[in-house]
C-alpha atoms as a PDB file:
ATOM      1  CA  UNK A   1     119.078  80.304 106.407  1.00  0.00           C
ATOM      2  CA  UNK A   2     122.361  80.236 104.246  1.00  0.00           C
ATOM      3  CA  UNK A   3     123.334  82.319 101.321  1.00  0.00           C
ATOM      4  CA  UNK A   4     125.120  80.941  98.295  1.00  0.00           C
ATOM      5  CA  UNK A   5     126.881  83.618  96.300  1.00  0.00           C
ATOM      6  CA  UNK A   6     127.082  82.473  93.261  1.00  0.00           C
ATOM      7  CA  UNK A   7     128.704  84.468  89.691  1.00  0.00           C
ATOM      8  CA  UNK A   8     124.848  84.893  88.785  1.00  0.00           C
ATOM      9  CA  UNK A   9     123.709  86.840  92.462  1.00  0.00           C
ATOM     10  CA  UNK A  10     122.842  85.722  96.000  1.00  0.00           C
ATOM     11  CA  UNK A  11     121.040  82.079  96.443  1.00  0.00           C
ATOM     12  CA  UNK A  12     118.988  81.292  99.394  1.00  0.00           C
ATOM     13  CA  UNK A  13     118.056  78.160 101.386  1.00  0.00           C
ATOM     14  CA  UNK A  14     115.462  78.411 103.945  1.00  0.00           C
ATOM     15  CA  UNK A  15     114.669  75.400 106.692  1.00  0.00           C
ATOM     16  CA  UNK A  16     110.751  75.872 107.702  1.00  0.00           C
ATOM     17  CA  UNK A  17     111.292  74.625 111.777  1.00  0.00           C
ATOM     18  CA  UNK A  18     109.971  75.686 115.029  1.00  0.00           C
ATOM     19  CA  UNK A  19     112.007  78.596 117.190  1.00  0.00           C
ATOM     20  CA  UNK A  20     115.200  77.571 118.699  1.00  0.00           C
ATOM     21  CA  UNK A  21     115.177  76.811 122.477  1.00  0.00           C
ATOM     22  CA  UNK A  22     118.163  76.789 124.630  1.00  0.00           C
ATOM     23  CA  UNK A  23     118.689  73.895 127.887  1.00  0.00           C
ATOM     24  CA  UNK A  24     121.602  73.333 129.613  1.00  0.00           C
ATOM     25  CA  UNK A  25     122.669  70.818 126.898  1.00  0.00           C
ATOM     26  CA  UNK A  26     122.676  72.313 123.626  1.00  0.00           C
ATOM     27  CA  UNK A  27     120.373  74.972 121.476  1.00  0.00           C
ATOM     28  CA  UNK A  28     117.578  72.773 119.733  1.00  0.00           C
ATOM     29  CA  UNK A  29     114.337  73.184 117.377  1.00  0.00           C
ATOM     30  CA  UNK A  30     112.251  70.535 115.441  1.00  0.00           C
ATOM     31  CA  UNK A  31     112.692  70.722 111.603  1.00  0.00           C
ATOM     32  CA  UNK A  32     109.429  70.394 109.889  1.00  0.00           C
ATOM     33  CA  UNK A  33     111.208  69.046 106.204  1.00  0.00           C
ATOM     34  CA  UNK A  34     109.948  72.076 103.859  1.00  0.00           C
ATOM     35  CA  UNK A  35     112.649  74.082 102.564  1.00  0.00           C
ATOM     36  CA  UNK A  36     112.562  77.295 100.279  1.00  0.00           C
ATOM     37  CA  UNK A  37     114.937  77.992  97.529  1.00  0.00           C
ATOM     38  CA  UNK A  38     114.958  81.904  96.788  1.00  0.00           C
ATOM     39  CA  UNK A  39     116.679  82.887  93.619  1.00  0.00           C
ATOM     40  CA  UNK A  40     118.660  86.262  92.311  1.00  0.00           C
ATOM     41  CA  UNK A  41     115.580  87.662  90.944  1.00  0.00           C
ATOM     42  CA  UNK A  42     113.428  86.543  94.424  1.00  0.00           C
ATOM     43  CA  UNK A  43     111.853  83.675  92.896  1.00  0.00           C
ATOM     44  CA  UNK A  44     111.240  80.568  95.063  1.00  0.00           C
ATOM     45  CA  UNK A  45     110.962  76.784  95.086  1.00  0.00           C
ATOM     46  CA  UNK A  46     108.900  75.224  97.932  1.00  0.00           C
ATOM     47  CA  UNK A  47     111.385  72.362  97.706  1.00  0.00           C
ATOM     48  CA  UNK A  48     110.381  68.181 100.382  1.00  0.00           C
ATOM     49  CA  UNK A  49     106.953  69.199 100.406  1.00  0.00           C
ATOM     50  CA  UNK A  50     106.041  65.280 100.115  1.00  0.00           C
ATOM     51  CA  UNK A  51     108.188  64.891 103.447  1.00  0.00           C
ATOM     52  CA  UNK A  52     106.368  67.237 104.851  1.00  0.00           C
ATOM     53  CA  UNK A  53     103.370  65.688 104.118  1.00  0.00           C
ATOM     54  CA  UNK A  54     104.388  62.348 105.094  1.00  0.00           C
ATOM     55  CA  UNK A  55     105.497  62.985 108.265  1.00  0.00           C
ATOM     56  CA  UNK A  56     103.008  65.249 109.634  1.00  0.00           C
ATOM     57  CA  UNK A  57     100.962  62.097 108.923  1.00  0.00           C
ATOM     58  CA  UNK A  58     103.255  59.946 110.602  1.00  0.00           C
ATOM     59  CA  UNK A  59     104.352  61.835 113.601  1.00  0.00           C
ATOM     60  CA  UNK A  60     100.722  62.870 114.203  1.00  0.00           C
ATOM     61  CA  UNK A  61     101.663  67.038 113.820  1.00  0.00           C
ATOM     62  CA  UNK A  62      99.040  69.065 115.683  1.00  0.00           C
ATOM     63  CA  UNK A  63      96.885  71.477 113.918  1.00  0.00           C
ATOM     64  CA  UNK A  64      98.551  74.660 114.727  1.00  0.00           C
ATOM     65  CA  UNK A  65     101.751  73.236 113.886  1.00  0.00           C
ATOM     66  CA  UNK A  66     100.451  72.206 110.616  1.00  0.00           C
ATOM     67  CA  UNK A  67      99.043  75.717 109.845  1.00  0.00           C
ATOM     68  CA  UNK A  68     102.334  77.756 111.127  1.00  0.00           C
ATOM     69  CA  UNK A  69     104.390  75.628 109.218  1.00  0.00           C
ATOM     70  CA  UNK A  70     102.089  76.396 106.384  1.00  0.00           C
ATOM     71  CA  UNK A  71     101.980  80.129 106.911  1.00  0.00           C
ATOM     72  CA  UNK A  72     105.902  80.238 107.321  1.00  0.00           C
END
């Protein structure tokens, strides 16, 4: 997540990706395109919801991924 402060209030920007797993190389996660824009007054934008589409198509995403992406 990141936080914009902005003269109007705090921004938001949200990656929707899998938990972040730690090897020997590097920390890594998979992320799954949708993003969510929260506003000052806690409005959001679901924001690459075609990408997400797309590529769940393309990369074959299983169901549960599909539906825990959804639910996040």
């Amino acid at each position: 997540m990141i936080a914009m402060i902005r003269s109007d209030g705090t921004h938001y920007y949200c990656n929707i990706s899998s938990p972040c797993a730690y090897d020997s190389e590097a920390l890594k996660y998979i992320d799954y395109d949708l993003d969510i824009k929260v506003y000052p007054d806690h409005s959001f934008q679901l924001l690459d919801e075609d990408e997400f589409l797309l590529h769940q198509q393309t990369m074959n995403y299983p169901f549960d991924v599909k539906e825990k992406v959804t639910e996040g």
